[in-house]
Protein backbone atom coordinates (compact mmCIF):
# COMPACT_ATOMS: atom_id res chain seq x y z
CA UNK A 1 -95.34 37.09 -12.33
CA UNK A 2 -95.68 34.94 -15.19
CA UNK A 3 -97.96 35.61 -17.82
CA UNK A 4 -99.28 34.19 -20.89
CA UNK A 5 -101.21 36.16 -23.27
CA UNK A 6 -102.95 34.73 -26.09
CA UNK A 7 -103.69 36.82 -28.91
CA UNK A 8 -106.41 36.12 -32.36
CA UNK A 9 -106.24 36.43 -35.98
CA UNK A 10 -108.96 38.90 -35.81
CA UNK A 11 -107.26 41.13 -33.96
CA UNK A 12 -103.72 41.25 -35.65
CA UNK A 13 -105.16 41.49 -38.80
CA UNK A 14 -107.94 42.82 -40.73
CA UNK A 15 -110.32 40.27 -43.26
CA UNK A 16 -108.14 41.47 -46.48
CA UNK A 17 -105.19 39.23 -44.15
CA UNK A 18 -103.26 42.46 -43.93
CA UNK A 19 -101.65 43.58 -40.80
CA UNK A 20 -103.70 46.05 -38.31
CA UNK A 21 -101.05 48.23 -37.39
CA UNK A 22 -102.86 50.38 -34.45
CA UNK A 23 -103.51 46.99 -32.58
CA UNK A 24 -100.39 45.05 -33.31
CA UNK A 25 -98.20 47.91 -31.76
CA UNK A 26 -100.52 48.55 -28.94
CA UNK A 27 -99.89 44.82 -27.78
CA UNK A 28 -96.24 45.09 -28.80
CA UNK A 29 -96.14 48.11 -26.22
CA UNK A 30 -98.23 46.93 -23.62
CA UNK A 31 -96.50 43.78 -23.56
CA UNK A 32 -93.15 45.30 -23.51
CA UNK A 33 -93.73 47.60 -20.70
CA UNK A 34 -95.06 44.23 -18.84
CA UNK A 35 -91.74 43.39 -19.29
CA UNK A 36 -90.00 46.37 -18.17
CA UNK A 37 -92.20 45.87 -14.50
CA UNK A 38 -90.28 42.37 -14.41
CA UNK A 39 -93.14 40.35 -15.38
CA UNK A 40 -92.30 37.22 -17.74
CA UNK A 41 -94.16 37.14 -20.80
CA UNK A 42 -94.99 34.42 -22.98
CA UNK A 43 -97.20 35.58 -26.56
CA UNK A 44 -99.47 32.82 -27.73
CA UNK A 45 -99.97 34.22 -31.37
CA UNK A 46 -102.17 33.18 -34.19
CA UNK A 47 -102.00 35.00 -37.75
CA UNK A 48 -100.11 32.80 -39.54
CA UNK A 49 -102.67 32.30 -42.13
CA UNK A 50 -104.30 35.47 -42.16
CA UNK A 51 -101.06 37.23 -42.56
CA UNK A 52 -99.87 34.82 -45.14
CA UNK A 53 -103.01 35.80 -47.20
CA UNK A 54 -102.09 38.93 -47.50
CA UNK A 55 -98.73 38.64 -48.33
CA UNK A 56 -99.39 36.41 -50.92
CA UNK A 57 -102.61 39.13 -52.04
CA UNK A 58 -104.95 35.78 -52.33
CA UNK A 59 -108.51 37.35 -52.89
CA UNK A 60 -109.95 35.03 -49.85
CA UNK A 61 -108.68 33.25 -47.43
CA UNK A 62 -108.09 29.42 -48.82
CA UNK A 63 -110.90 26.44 -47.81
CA UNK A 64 -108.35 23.73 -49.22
CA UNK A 65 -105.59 22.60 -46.45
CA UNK A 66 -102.26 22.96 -48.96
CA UNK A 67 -103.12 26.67 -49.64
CA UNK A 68 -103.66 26.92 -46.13
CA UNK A 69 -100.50 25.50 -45.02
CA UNK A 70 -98.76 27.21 -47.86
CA UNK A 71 -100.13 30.64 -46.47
CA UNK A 72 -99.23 29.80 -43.11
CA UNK A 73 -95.57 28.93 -44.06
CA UNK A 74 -95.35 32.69 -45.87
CA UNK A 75 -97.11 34.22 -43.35
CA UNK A 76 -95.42 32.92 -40.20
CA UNK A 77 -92.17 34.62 -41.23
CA UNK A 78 -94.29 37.98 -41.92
CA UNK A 79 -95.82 37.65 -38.25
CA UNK A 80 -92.37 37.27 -36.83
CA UNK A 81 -90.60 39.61 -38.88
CA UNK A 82 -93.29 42.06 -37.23
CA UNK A 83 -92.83 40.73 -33.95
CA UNK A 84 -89.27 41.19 -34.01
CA UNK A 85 -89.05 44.98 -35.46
CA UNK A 86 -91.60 46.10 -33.02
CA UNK A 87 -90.29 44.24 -29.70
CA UNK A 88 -86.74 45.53 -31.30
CA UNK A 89 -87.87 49.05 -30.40
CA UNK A 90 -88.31 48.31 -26.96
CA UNK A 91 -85.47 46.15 -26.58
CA UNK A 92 -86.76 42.74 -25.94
CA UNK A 93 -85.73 39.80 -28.01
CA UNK A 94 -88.25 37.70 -29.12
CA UNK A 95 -88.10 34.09 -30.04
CA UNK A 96 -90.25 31.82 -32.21
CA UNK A 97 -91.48 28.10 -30.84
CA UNK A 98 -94.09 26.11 -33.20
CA UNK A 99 -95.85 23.82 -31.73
CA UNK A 100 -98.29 20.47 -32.48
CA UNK A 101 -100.47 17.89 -30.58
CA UNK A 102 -97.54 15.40 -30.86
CA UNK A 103 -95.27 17.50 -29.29
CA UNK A 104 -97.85 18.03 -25.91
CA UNK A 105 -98.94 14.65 -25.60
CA UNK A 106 -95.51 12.91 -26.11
CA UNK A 107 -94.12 12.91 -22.84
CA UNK A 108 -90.47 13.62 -23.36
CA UNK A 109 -91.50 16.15 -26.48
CA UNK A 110 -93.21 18.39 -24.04
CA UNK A 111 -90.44 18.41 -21.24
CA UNK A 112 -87.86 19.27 -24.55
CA UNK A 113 -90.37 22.26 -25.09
CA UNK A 114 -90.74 23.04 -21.02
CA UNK A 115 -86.89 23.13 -20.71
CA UNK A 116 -86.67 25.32 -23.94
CA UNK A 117 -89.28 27.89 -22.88
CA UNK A 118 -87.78 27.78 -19.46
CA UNK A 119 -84.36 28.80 -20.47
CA UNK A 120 -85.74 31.40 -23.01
CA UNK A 121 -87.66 33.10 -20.11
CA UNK A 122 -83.83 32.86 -17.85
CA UNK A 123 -82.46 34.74 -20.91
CA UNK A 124 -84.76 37.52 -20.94
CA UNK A 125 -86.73 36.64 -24.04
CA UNK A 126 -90.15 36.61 -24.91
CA UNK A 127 -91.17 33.44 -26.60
CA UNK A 128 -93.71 33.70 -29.11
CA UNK A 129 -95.98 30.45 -29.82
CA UNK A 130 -98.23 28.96 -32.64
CA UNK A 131 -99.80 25.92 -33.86
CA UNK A 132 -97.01 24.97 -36.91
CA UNK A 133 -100.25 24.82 -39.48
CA UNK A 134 -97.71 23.81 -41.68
CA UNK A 135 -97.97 20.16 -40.89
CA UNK A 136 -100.68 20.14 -37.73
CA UNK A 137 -103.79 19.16 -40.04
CA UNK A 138 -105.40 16.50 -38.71
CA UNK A 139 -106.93 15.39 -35.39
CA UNK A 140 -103.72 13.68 -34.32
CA UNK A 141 -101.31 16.12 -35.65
CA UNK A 142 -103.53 19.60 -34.34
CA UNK A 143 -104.24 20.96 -31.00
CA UNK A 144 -107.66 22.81 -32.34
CA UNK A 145 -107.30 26.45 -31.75
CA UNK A 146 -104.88 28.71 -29.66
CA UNK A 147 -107.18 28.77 -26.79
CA UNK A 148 -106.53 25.61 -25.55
CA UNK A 149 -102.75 26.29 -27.14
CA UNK A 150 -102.45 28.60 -24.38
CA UNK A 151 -104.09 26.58 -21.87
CA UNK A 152 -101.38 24.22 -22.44
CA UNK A 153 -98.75 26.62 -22.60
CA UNK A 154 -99.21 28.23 -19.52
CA UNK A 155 -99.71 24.56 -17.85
CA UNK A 156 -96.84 23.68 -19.09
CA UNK A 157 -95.08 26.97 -18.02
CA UNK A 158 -96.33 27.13 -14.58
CA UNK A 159 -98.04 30.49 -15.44
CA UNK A 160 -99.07 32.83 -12.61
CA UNK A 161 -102.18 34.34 -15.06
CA UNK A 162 -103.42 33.29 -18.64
CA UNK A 163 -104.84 36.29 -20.44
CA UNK A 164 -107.84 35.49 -23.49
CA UNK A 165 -107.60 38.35 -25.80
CA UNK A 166 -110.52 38.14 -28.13
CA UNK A 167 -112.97 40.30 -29.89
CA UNK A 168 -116.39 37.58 -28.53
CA UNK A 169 -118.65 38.50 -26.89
CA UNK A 170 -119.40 35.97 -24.62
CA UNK A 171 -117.84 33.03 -23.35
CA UNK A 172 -119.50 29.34 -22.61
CA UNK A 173 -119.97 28.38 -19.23
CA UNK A 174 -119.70 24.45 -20.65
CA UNK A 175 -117.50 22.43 -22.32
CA UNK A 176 -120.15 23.09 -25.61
CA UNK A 177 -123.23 24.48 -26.63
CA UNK A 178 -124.99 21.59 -26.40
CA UNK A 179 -128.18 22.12 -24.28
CA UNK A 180 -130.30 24.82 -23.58
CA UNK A 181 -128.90 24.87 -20.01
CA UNK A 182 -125.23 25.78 -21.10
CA UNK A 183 -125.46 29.10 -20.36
CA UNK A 184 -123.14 32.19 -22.09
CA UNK A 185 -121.44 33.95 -19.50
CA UNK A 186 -121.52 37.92 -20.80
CA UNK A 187 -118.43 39.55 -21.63
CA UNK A 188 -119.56 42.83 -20.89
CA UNK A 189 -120.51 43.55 -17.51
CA UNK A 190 -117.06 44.83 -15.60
CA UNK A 191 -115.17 46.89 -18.07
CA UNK A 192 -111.55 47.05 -16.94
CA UNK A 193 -108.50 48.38 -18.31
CA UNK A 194 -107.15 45.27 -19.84
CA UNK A 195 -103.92 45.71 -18.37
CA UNK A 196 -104.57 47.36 -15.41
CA UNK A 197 -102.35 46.69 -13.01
CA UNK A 198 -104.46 43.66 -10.90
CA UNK A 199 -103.53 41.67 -8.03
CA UNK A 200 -103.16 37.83 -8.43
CA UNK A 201 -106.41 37.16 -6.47
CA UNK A 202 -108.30 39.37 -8.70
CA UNK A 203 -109.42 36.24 -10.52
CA UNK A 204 -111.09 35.33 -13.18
CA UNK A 205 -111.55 38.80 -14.19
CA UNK A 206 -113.23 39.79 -17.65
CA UNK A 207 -112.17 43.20 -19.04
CA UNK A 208 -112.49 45.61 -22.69
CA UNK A 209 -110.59 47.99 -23.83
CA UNK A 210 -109.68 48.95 -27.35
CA UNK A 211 -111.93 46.66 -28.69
CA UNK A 212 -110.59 43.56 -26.81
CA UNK A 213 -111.63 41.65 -24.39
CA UNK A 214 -109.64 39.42 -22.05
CA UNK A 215 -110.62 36.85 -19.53
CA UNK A 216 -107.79 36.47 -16.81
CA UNK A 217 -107.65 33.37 -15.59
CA UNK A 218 -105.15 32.26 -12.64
């Protein structure tokens, strides 16, 4: 099977920017023992930013879009140097692809990135993607947020299951919040191991564990 797993700021990171340890190596694990079954897995990752703050001790995280950028070039090699010492462990090879709306929407960008991630996944590695903050900053340039990142990516990969790790707790049943009638679908009601070993048809699922939550959608 082919999954894609997308994963938040929140949850690699704490608010000071600096890494959270327990979680990061939890989804480094889980992920890699994924891989062992013979599943192909492709990490959507944000923390760029977050990660960069830290590194570079800023008191807040930056409201200006250089200092932004700035923090996401610094912290995008801290979030794959992590990546790539804990995956090490378990012997999987990671590899880094960054991403922007150009590169989607123009047709023969996006079959250069298919063909890429297709060969990485023949190899045996597990590609790791972001938004590149570093010069996606405007509504041309950006994709928005790594939910629809991962949308794309696993359209564009032919994914078997696209797993939502986020720390919400509820999702919209709409496009927006823009009536009354746009109802919140609940988050909470089937608590499932989040990686619990569930057949293909067992979807959408929602599930929680360690403080995540993950919508599977096939």
């Amino acid at each position: 099977m082919r999954i894609v797993v997308k994963v938040g700021t929140s949850t690699l990171a704490y608010a000071t920017g600096r890494l959270n340890i327990r979680h990061t190596e939890q989804l480094v694990k889980v992920l890699s023992d994924l891989k062992n079954e013979g599943h192909e897995v492709i990490l959507v990752s944000s923390g760029a930013i977050g990660m960069g703050v830290g590194k570079l001790s800023l008191p807040t995280r930056p409201k200006d879009t250089t200092t932004k950028q700035a923090c996401a070039a610094v912290g995008q090699c801290e979030l794959m140097y992590t990546y790539d010492r804990l995956f090490n462990a378990y012997n999987h090879t990671v590899a880094q692809i960054l991403l922007t709306g150009v590169d989607v929407e123009h047709t023969e960008r996006r079959v250069n990135f298919q063909n890429t991630l297709s060969r990485l996944l023949e190899l045996g590695a597990l590609p790791i993607i972001n938004e590149n903050d570093t010069v996606a900053t405007d509504e041309i340039t950006s994709i928005g947020d790594n939910d629809t990142l991962a949308a794309i990516v696993a359209c564009c990969a032919k994914a078997d299951m696209l797993v939502l790790l986020s720390d919400i707790d509820a999702i919209s049943t709409t496009k927006k919040f823009t009536t009354p009638s746009a109802a919140a679908k609940n988050a909470n009601p089937t608590p499932r191991n989040i990686f619990a070993k569930t057949p293909p048809s067992a979807s959408p699922c929602i599930s929680e564990s360690e403080g995540f939550i993950s919508y599977l959608v096939k």
